[in-house]
PDB file of N, CA and C in Angstrom:
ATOM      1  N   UNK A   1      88.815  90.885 102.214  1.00  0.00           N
ATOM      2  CA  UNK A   1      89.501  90.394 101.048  1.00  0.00           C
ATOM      3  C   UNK A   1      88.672  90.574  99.789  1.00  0.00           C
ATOM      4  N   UNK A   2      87.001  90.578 100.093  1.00  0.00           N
ATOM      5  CA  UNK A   2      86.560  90.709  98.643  1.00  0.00           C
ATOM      6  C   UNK A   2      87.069  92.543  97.536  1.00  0.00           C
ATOM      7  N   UNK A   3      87.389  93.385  98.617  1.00  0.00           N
ATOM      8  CA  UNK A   3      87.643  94.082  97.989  1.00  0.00           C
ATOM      9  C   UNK A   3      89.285  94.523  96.705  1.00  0.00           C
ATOM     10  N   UNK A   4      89.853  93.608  97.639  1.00  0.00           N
ATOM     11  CA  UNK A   4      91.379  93.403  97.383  1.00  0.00           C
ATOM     12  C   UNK A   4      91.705  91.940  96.966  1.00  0.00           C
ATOM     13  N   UNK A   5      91.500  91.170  96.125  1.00  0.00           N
ATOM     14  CA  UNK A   5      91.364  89.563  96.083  1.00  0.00           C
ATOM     15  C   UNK A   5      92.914  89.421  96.341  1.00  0.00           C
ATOM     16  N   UNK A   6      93.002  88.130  96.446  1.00  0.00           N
ATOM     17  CA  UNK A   6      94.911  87.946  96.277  1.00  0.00           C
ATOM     18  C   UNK A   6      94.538  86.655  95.406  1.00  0.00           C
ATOM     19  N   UNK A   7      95.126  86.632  94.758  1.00  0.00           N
ATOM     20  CA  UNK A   7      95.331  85.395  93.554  1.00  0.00           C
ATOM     21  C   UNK A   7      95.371  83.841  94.711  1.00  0.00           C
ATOM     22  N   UNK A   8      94.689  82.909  94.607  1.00  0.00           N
ATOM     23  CA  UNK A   8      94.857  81.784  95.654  1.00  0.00           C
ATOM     24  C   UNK A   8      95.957  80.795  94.184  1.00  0.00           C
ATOM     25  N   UNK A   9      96.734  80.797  94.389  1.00  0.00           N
ATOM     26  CA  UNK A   9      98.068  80.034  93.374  1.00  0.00           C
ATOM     27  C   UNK A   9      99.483  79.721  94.167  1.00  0.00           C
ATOM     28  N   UNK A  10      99.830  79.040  93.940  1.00  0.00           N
ATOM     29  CA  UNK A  10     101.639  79.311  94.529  1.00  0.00           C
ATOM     30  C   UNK A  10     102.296  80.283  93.794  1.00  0.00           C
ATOM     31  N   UNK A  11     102.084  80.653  92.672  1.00  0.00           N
ATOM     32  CA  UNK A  11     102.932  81.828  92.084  1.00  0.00           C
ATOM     33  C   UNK A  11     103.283  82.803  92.717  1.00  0.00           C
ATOM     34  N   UNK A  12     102.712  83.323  94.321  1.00  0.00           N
ATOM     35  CA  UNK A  12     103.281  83.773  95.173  1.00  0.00           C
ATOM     36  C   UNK A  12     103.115  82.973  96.685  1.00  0.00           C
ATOM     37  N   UNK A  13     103.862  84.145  97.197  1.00  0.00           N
ATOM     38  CA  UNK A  13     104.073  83.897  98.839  1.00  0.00           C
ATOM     39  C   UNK A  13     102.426  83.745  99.492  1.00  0.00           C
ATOM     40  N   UNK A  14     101.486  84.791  98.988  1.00  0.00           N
ATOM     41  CA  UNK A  14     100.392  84.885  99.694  1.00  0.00           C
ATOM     42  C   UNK A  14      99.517  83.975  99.281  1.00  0.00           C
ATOM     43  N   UNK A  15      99.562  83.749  98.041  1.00  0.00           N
ATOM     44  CA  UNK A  15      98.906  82.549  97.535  1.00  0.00           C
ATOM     45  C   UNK A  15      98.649  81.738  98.396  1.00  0.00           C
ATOM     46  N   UNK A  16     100.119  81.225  98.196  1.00  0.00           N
ATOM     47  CA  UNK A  16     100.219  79.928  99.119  1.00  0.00           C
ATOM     48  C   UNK A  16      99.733  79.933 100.245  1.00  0.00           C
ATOM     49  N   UNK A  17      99.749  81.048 101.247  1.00  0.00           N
ATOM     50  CA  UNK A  17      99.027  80.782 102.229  1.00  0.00           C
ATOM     51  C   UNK A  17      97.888  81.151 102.763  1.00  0.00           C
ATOM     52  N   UNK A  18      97.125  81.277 101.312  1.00  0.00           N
ATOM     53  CA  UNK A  18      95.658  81.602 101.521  1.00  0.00           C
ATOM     54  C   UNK A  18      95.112  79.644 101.448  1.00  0.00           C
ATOM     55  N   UNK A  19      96.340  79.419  99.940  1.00  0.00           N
ATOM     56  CA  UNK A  19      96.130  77.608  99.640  1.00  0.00           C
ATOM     57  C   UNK A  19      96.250  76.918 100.981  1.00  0.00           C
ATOM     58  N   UNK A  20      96.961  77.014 101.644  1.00  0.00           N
ATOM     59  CA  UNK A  20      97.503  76.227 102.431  1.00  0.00           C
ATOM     60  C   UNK A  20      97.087  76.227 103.711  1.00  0.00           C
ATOM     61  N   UNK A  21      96.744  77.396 103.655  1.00  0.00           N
ATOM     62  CA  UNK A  21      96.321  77.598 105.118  1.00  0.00           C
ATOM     63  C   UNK A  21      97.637  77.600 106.591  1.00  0.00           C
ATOM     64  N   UNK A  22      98.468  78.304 106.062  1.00  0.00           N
ATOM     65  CA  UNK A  22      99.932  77.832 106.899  1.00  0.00           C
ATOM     66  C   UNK A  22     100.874  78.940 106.504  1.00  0.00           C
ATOM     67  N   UNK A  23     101.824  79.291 107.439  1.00  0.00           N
ATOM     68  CA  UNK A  23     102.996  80.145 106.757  1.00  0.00           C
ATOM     69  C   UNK A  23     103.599  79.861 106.176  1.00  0.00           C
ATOM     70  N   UNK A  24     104.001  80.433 105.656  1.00  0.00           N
ATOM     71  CA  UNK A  24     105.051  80.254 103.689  1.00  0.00           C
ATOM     72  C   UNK A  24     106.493  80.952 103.912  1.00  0.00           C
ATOM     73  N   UNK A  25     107.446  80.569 104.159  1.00  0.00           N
ATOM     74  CA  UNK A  25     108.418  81.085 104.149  1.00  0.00           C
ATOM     75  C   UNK A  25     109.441  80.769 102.907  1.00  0.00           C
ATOM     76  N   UNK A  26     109.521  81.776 102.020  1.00  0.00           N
ATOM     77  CA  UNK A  26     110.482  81.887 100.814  1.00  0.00           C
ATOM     78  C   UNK A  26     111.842  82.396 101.272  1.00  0.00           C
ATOM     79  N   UNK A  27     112.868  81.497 101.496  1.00  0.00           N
ATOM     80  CA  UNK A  27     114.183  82.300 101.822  1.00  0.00           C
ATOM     81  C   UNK A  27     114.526  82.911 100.503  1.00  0.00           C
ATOM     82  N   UNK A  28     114.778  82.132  99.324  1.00  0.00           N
ATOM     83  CA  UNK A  28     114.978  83.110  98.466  1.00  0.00           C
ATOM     84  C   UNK A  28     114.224  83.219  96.895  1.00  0.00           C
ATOM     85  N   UNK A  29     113.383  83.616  96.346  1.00  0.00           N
ATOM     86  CA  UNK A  29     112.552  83.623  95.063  1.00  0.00           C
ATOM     87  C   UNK A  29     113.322  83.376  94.443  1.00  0.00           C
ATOM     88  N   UNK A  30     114.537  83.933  93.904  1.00  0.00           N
ATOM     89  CA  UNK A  30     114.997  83.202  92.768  1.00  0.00           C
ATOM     90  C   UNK A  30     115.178  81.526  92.501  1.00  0.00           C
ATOM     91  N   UNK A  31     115.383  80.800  93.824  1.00  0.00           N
ATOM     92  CA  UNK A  31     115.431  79.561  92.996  1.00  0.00           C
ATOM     93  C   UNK A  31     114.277  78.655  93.727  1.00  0.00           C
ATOM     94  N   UNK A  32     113.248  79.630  93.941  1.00  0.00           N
ATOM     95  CA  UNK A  32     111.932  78.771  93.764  1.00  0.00           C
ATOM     96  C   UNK A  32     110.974  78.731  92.612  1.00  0.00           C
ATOM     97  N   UNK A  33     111.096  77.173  92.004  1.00  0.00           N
ATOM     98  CA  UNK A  33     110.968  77.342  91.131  1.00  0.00           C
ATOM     99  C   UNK A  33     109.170  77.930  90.436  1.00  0.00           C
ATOM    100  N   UNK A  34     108.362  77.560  91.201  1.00  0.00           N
ATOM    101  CA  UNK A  34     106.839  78.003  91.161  1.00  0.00           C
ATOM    102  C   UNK A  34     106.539  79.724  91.915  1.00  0.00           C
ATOM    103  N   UNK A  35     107.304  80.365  92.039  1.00  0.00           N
ATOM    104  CA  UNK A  35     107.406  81.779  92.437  1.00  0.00           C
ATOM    105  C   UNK A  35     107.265  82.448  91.260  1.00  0.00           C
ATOM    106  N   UNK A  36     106.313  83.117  91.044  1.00  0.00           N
ATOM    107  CA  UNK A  36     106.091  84.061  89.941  1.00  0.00           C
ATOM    108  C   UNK A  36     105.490  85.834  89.846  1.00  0.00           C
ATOM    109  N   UNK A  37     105.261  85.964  91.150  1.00  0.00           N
ATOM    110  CA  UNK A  37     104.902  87.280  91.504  1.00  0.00           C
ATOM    111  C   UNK A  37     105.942  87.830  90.862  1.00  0.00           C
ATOM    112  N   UNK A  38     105.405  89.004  90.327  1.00  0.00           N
ATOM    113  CA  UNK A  38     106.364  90.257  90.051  1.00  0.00           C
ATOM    114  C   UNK A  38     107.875  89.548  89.090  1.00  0.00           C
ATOM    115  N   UNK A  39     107.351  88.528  88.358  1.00  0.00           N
ATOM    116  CA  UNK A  39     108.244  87.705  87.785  1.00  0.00           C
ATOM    117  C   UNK A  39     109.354  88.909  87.021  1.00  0.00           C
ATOM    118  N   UNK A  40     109.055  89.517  86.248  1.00  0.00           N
ATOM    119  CA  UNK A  40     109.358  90.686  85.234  1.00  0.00           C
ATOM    120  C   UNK A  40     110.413  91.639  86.067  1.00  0.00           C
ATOM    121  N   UNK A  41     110.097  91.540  87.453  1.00  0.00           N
ATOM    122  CA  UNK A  41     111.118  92.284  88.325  1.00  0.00           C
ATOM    123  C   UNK A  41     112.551  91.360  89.189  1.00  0.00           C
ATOM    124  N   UNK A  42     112.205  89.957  88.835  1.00  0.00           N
ATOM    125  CA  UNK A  42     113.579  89.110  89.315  1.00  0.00           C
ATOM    126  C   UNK A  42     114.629  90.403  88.794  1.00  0.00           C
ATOM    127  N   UNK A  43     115.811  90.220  89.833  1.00  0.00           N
ATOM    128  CA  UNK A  43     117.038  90.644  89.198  1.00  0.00           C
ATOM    129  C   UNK A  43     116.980  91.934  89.534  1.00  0.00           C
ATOM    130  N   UNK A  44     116.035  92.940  90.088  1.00  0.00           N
ATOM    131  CA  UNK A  44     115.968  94.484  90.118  1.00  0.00           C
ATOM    132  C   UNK A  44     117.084  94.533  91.795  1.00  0.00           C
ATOM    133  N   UNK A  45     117.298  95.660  91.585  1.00  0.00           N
ATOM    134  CA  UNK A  45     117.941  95.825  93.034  1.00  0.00           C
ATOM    135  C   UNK A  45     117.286  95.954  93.742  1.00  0.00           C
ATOM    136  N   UNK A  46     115.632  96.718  94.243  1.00  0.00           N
ATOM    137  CA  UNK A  46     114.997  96.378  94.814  1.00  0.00           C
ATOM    138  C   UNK A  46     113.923  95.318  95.434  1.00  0.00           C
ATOM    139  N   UNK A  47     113.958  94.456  94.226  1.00  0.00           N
ATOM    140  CA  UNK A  47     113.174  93.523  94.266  1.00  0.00           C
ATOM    141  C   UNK A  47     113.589  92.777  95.671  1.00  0.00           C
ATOM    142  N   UNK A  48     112.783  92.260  96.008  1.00  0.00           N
ATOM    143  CA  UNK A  48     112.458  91.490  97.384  1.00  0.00           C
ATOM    144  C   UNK A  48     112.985  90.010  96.731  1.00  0.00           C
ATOM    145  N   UNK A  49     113.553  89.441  97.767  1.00  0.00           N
ATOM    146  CA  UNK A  49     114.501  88.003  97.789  1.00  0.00           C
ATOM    147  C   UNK A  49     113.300  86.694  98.815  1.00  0.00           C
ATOM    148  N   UNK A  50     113.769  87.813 100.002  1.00  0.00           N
ATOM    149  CA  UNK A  50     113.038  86.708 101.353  1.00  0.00           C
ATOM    150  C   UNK A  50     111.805  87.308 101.587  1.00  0.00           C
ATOM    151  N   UNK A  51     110.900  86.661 101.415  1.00  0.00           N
ATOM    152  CA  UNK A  51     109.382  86.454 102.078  1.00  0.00           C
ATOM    153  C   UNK A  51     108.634  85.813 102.986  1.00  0.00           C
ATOM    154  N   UNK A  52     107.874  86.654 104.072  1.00  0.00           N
ATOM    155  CA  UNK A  52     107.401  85.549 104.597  1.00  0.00           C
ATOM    156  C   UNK A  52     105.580  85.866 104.741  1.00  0.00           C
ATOM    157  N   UNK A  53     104.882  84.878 104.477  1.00  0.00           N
ATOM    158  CA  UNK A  53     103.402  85.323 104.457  1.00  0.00           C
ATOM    159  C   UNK A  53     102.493  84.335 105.509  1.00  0.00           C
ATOM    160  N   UNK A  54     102.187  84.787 106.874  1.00  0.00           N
ATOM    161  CA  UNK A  54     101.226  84.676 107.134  1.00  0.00           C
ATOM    162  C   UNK A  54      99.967  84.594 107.404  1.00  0.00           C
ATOM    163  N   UNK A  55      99.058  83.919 107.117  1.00  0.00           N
ATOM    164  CA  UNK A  55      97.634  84.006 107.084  1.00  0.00           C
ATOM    165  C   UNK A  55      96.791  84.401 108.393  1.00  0.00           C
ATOM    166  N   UNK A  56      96.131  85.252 107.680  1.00  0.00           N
ATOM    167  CA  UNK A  56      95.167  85.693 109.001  1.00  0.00           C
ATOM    168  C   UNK A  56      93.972  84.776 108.374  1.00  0.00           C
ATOM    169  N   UNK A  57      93.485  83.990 110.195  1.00  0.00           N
ATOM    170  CA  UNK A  57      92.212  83.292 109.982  1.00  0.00           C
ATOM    171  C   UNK A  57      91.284  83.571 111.283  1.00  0.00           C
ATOM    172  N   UNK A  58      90.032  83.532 110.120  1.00  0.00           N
ATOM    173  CA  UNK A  58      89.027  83.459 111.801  1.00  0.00           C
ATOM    174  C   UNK A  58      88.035  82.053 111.674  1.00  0.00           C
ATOM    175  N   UNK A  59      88.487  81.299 112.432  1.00  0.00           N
ATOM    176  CA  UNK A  59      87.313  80.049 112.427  1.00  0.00           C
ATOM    177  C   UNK A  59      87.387  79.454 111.239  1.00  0.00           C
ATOM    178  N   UNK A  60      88.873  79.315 110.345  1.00  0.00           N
ATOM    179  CA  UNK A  60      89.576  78.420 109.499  1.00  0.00           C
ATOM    180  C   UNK A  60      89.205  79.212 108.008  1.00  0.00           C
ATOM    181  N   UNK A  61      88.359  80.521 108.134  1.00  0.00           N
ATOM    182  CA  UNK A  61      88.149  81.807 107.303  1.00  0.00           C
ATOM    183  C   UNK A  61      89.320  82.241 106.938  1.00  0.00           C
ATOM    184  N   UNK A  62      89.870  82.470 105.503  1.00  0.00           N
ATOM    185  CA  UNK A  62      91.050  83.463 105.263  1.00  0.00           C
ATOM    186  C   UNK A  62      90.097  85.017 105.797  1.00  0.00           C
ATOM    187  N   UNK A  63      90.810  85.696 105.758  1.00  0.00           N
ATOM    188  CA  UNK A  63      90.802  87.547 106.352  1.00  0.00           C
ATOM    189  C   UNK A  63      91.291  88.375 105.496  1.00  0.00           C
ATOM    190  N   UNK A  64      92.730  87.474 105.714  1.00  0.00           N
ATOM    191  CA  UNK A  64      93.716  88.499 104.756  1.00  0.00           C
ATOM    192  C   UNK A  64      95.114  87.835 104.944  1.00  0.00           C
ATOM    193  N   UNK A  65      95.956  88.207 104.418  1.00  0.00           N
ATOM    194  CA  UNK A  65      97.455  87.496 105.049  1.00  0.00           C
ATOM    195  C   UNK A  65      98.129  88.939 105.219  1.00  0.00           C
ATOM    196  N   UNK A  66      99.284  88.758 105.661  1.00  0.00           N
ATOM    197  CA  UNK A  66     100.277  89.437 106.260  1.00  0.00           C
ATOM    198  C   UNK A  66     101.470  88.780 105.952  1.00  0.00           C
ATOM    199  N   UNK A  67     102.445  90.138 105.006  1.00  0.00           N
ATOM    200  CA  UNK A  67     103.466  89.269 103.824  1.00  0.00           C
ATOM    201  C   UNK A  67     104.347  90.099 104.182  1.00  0.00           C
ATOM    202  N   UNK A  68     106.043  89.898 104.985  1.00  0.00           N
ATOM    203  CA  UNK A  68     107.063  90.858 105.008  1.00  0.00           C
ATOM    204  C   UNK A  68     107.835  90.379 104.259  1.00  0.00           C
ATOM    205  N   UNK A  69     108.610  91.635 103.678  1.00  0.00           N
ATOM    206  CA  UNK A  69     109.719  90.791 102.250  1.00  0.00           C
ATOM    207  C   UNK A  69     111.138  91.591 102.976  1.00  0.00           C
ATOM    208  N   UNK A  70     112.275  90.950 102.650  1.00  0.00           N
ATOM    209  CA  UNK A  70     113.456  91.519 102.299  1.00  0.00           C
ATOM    210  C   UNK A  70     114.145  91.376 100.858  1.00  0.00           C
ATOM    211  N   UNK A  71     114.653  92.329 100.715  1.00  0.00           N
ATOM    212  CA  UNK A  71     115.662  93.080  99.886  1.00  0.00           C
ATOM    213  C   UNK A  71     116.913  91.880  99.393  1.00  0.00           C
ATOM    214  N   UNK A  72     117.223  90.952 100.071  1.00  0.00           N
ATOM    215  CA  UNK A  72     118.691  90.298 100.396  1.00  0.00           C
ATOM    216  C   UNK A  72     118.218  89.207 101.013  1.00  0.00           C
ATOM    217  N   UNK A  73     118.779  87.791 100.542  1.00  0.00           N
ATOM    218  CA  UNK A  73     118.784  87.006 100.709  1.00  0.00           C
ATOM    219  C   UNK A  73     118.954  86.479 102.372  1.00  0.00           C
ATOM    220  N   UNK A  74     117.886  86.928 103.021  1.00  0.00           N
ATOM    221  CA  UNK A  74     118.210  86.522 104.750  1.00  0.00           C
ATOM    222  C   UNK A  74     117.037  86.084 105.656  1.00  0.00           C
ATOM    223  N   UNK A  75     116.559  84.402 105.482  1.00  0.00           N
ATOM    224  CA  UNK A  75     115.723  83.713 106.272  1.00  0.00           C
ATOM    225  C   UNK A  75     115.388  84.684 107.450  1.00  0.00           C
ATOM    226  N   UNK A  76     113.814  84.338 107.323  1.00  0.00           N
ATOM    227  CA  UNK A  76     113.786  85.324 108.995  1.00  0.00           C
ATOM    228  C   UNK A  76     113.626  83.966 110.149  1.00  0.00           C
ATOM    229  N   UNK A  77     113.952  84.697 111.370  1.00  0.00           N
ATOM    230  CA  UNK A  77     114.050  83.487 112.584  1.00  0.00           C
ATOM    231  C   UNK A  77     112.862  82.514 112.797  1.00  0.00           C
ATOM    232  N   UNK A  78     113.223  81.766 113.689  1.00  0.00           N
ATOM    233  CA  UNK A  78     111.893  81.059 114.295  1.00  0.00           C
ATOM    234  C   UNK A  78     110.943  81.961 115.043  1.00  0.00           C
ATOM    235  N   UNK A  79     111.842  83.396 116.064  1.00  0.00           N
ATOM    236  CA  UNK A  79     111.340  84.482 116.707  1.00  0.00           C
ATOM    237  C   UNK A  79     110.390  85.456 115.910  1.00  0.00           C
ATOM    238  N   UNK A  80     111.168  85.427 115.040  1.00  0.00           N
ATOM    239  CA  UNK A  80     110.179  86.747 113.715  1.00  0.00           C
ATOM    240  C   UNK A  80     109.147  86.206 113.265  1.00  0.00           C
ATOM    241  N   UNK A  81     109.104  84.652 112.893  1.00  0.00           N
ATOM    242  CA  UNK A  81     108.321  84.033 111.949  1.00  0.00           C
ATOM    243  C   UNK A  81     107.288  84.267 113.806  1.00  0.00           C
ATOM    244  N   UNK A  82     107.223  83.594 115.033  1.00  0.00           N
ATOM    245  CA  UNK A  82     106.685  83.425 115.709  1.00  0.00           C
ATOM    246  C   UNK A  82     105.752  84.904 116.139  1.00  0.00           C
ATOM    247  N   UNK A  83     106.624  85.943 115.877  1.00  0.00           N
ATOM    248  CA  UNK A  83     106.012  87.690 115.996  1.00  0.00           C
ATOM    249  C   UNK A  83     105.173  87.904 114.924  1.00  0.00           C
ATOM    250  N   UNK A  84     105.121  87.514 113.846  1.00  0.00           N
ATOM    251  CA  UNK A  84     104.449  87.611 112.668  1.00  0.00           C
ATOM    252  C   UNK A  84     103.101  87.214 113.101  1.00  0.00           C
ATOM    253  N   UNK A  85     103.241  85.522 113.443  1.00  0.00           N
ATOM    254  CA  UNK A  85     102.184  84.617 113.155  1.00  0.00           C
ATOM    255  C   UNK A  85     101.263  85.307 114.811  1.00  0.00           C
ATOM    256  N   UNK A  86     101.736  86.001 116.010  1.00  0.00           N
ATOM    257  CA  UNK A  86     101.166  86.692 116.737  1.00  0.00           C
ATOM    258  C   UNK A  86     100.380  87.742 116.723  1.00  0.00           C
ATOM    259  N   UNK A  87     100.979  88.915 115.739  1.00  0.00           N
ATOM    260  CA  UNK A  87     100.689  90.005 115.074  1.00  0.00           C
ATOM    261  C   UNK A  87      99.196  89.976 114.626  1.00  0.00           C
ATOM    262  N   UNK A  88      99.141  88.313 113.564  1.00  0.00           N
ATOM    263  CA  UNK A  88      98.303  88.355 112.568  1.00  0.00           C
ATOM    264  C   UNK A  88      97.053  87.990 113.838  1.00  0.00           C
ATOM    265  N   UNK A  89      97.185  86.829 114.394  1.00  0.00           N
ATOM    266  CA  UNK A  89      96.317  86.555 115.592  1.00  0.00           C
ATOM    267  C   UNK A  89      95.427  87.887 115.823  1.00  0.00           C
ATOM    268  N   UNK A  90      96.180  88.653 116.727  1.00  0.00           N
ATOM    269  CA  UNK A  90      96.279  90.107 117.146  1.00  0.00           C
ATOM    270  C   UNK A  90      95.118  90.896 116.282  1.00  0.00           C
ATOM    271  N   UNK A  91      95.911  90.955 114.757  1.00  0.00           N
ATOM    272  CA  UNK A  91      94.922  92.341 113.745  1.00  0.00           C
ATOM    273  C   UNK A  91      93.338  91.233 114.001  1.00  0.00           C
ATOM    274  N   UNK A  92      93.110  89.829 113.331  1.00  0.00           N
ATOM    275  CA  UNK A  92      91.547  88.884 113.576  1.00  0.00           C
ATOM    276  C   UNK A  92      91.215  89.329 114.366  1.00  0.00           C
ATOM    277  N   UNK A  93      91.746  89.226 115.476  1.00  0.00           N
ATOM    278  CA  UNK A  93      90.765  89.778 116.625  1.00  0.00           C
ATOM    279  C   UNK A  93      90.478  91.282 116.512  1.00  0.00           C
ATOM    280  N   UNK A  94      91.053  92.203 116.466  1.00  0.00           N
ATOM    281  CA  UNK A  94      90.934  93.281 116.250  1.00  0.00           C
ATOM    282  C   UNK A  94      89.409  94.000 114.769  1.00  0.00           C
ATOM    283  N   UNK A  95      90.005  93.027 114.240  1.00  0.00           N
ATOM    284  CA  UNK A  95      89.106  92.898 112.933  1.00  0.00           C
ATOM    285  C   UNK A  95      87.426  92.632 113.355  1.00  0.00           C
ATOM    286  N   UNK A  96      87.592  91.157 114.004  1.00  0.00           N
ATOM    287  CA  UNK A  96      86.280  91.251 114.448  1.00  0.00           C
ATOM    288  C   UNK A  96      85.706  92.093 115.878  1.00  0.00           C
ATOM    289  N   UNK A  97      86.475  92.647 116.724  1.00  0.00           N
ATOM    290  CA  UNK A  97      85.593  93.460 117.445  1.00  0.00           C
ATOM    291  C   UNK A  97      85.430  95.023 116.393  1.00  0.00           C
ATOM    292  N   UNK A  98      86.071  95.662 115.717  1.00  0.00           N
ATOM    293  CA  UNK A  98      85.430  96.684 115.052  1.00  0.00           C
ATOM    294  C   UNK A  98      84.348  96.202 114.037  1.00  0.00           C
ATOM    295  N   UNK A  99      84.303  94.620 114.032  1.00  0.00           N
ATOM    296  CA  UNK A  99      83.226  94.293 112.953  1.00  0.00           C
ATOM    297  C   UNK A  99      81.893  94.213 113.760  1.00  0.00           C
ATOM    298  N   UNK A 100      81.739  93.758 115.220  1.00  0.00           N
ATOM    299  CA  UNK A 100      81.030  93.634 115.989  1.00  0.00           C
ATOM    300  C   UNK A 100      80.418  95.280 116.191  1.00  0.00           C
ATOM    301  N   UNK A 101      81.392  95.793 116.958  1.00  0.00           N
ATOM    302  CA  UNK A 101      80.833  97.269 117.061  1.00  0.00           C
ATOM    303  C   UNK A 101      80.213  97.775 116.161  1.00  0.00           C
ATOM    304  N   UNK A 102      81.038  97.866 114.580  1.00  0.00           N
ATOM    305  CA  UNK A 102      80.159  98.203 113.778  1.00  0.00           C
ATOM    306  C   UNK A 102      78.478  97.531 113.975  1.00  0.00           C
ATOM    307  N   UNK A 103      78.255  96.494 113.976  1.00  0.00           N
ATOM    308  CA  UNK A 103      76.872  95.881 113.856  1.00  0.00           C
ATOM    309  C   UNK A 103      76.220  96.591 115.063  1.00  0.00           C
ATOM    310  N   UNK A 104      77.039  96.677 115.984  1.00  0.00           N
ATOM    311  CA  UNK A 104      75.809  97.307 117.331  1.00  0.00           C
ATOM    312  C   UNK A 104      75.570  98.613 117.501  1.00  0.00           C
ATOM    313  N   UNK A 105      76.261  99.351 116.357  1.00  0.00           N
ATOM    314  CA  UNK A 105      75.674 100.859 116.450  1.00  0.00           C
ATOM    315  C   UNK A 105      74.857 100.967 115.138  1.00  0.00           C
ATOM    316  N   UNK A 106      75.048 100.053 114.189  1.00  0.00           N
ATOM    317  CA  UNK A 106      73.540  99.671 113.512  1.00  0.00           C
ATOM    318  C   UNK A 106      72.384  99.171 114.334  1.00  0.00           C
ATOM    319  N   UNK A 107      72.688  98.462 115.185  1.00  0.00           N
ATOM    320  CA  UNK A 107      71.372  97.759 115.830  1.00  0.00           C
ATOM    321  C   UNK A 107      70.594  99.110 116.651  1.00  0.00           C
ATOM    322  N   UNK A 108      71.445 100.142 117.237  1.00  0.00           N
ATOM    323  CA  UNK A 108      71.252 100.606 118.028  1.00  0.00           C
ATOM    324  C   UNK A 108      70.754 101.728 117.392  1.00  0.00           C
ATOM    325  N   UNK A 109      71.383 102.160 116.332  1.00  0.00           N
ATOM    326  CA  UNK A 109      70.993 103.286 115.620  1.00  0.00           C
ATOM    327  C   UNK A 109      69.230 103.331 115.236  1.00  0.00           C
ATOM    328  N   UNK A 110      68.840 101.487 115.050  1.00  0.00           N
ATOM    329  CA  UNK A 110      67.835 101.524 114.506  1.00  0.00           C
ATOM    330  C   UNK A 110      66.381 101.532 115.598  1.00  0.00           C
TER     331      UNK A 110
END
């Protein structure tokens, strides 16, 4: 994350769940009223409606989050939200064994 910061605010989806430490589910931005990402783009036809942002954590560490949007006003399930919040599990771990490896072909190199 230090290379890519994400704003820690509610003004978005990821914000919030860097703040919060929890998934954030926006069914729809327009009538939330502290939603401000990409404010300038409310109203576009592409603009994204439904959001959902899960946090990746390691040992109560933000990582990074993991944010899917739709197009159209359509809550995602308890199933999707539950595939998401698996996913993110999934990349942490993943994250730290290439972080590990990395360190042991330094150790080894040396």
């Amino acid at each position: 994350m230090d290379q890519n910061p994400i704003r820690q605010d509610r003004g978005s989806a990821t914000g919030r769940a860097i703040l919060e430490r929890r998934v954030v589910h926006i069914h729809d931005i327009q009538t939330d009223p502290e939603y401000r990402w990409a404010h300038d783009h409310h109203g576009d036809e592409e603009m994204h409606r439904t959001i959902l942002a899960v946090p990746m954590l390691r040992e109560n560490t933000i990582i990074g989050v993991i944010a899917i949007r739709r197009v159209k006003v359509q809550p995602f399930t308890d199933k999707q939200i539950e595939l998401l919040q698996n996913f993110a599990a999934q990349a942490v771990i993943a994250i730290e064994n290439t972080r590990l490896l990395h360190e042991l072909r330094e150790s080894l190199q040396q």
